[in-house]
Protein backbone atom coordinates (compact mmCIF):
# COMPACT_ATOMS: atom_id res chain seq x y z
CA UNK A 1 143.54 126.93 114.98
CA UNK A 2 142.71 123.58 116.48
CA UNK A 3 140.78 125.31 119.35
CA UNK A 4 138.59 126.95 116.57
CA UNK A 5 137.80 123.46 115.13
CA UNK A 6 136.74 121.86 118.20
CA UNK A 7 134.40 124.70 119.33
CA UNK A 8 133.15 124.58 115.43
CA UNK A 9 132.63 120.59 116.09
CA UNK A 10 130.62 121.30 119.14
CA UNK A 11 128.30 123.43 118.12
CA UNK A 12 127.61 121.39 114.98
CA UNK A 13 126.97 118.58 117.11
CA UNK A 14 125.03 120.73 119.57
CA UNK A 15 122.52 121.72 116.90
CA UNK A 16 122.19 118.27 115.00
CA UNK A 17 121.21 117.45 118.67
CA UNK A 18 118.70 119.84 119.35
CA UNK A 19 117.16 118.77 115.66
CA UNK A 20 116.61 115.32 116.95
CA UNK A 21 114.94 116.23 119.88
CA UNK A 22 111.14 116.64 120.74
CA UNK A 23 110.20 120.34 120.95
CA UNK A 24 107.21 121.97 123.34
CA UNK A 25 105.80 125.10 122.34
CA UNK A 26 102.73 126.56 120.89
CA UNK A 27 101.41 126.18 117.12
CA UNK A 28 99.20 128.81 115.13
CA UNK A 29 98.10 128.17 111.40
CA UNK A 30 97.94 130.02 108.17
CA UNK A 31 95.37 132.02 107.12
CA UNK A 32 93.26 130.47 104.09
CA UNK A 33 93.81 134.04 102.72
CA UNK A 34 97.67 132.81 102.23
CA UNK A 35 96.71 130.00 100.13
CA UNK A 36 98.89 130.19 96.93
CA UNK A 37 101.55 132.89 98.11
CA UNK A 38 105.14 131.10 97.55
CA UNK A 39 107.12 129.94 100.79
CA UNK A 40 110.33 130.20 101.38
CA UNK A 41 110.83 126.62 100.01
CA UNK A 42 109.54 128.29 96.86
CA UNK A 43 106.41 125.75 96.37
CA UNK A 44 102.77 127.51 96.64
CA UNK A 45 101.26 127.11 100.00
CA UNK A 46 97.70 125.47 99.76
CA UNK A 47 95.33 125.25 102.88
CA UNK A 48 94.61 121.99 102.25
CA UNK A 49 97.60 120.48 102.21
CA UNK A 50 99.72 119.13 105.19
CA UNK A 51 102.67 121.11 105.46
CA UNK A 52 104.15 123.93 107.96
CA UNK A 53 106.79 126.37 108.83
CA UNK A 54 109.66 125.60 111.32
CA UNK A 55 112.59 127.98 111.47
CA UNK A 56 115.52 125.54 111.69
CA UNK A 57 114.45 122.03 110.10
CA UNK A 58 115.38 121.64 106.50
CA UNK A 59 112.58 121.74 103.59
CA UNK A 60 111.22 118.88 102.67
CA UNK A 61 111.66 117.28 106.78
CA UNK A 62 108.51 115.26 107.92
CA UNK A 63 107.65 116.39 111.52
CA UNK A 64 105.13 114.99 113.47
CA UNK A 65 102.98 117.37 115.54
CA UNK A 66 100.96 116.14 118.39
CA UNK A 67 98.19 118.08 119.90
CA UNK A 68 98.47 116.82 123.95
CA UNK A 69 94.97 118.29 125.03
CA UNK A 70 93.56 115.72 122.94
CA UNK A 71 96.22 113.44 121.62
CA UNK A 72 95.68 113.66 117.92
CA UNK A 73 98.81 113.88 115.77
CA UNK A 74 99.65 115.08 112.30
CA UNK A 75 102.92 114.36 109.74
CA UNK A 76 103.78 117.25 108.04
CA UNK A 77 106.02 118.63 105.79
CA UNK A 78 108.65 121.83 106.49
CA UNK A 79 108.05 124.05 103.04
CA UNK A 80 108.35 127.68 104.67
CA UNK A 81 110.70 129.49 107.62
CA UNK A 82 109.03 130.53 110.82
CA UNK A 83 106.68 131.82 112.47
CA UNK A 84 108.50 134.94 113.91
CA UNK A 85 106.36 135.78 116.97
CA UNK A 86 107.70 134.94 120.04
CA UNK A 87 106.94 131.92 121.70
CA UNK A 88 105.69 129.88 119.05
CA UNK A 89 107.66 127.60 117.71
CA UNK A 90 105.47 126.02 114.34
CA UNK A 91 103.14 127.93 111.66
CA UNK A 92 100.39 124.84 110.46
CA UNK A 93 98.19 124.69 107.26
CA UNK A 94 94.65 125.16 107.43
CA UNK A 95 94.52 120.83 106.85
CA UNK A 96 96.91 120.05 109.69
CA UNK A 97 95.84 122.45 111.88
CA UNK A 98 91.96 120.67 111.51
CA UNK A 99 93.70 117.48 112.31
CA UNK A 100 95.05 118.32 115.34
CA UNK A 101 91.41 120.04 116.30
CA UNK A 102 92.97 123.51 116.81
CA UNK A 103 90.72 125.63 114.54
CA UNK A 104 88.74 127.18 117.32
CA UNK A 105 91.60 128.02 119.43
CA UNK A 106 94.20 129.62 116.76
CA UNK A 107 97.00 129.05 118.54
CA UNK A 108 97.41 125.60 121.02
CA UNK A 109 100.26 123.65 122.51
CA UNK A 110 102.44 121.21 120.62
CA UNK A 111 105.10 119.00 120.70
CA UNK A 112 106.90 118.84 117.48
CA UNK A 113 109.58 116.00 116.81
CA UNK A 114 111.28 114.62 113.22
CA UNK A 115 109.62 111.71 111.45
CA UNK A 116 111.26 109.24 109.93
CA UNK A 117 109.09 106.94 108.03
CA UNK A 118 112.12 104.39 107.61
CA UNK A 119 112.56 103.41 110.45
CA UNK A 120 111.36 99.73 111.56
CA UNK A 121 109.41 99.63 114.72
CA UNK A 122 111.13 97.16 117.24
CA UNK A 123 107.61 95.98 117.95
CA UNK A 124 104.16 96.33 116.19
CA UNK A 125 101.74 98.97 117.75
CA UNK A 126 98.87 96.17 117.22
CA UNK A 127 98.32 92.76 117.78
CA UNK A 128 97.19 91.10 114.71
CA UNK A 129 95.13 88.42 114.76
CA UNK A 130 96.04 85.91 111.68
CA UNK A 131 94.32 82.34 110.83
CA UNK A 132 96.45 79.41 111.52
CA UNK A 133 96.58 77.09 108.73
CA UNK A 134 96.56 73.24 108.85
CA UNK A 135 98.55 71.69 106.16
CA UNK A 136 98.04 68.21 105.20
CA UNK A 137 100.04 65.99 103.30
CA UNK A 138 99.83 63.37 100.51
CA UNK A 139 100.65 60.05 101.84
CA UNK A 140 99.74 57.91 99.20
CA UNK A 141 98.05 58.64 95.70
CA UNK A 142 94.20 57.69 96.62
CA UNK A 143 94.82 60.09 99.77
CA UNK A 144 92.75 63.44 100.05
CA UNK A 145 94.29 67.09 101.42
CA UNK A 146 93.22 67.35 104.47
CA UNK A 147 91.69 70.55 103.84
CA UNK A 148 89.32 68.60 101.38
CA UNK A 149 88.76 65.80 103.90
CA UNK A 150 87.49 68.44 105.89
CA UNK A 151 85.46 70.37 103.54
CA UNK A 152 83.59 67.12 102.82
CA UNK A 153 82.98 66.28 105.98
CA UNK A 154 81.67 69.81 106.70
CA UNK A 155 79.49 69.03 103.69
CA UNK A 156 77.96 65.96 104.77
CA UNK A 157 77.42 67.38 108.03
CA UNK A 158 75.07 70.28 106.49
CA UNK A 159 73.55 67.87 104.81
CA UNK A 160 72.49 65.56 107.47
CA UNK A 161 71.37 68.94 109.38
CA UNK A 162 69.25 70.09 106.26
CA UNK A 163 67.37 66.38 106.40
CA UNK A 164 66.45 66.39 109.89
């Protein structure tokens, strides 16, 4: 009986695993013709919305689809099982399938991993450029901000440039 658990155990872990990891394969797309036929997930499929069909992630999983030929990328949502044709290993919409600039080819390469919008980047993507501030004090009560020291100054120097 313990044997039985332990090879149970495995395999769980074995396909949680294989979930988590980044898949390679090729992608083809709905038809518009299958806009509003129910999925599997039971909601109506549109063309343009941004969902897809994966045979083993849950409904409702955000995976991120990246087109390497050209390196655009898509987040969509699993609402339908599939595709069934051998070698493919995602069915797009109409939408995410024009994101990924695949329309003219029907079927491309992918790579196809989870999404998890939660998750904090350990660094940002961009650097982001913000002001630095000066901040004055009040030393006394017939002191000015700096910041209006400065604006006057500024002031009286556009004025002196306006008279010459």
């Amino acid at each position: 009986m313990s044997y039985k658990r332990h090879i149970v155990f495995i395999a769980i872990l074995l396909g949680l695993a294989a979930l988590a990891q980044v898949q390679s394969g090729k992608a083809s797309y709905y038809s518009k013709s299958f806009s509003g036929r129910q999925t599997a997930s039971g909601e109506r499929l549109h063309h343009d919305s941004l969902t897809c069909a994966h045979r083993t992630y849950p409904f409702g999983t955000l995976l991120k689809v990246t087109n390497p030929a050209n390196g655009k990328e898509v987040i969509v949502r699993v609402t339908d099982r599939g595709p069934y044709v051998k070698g493919r290993i995602i069915d797009l919409s109409v939408r995410a399938a024009r994101e990924l600039g695949i329309i003219a080819q029907g079927i491309a390469p992918v790579t196809v991993e989870r999404y998890d919008p939660t998750a904090v980047p350990f660094r940002p993507e961009d650097f982001i450029d913000l002001p630095e501030f000066d901040i004055g004090t009040n030393e006394g009560a017939d002191t000015k901000p700096i910041w209006m020291e400065l604006r006057d100054q500024y002031k009286k120097k556009q004025q002196e440039e306006t008279k010459k």
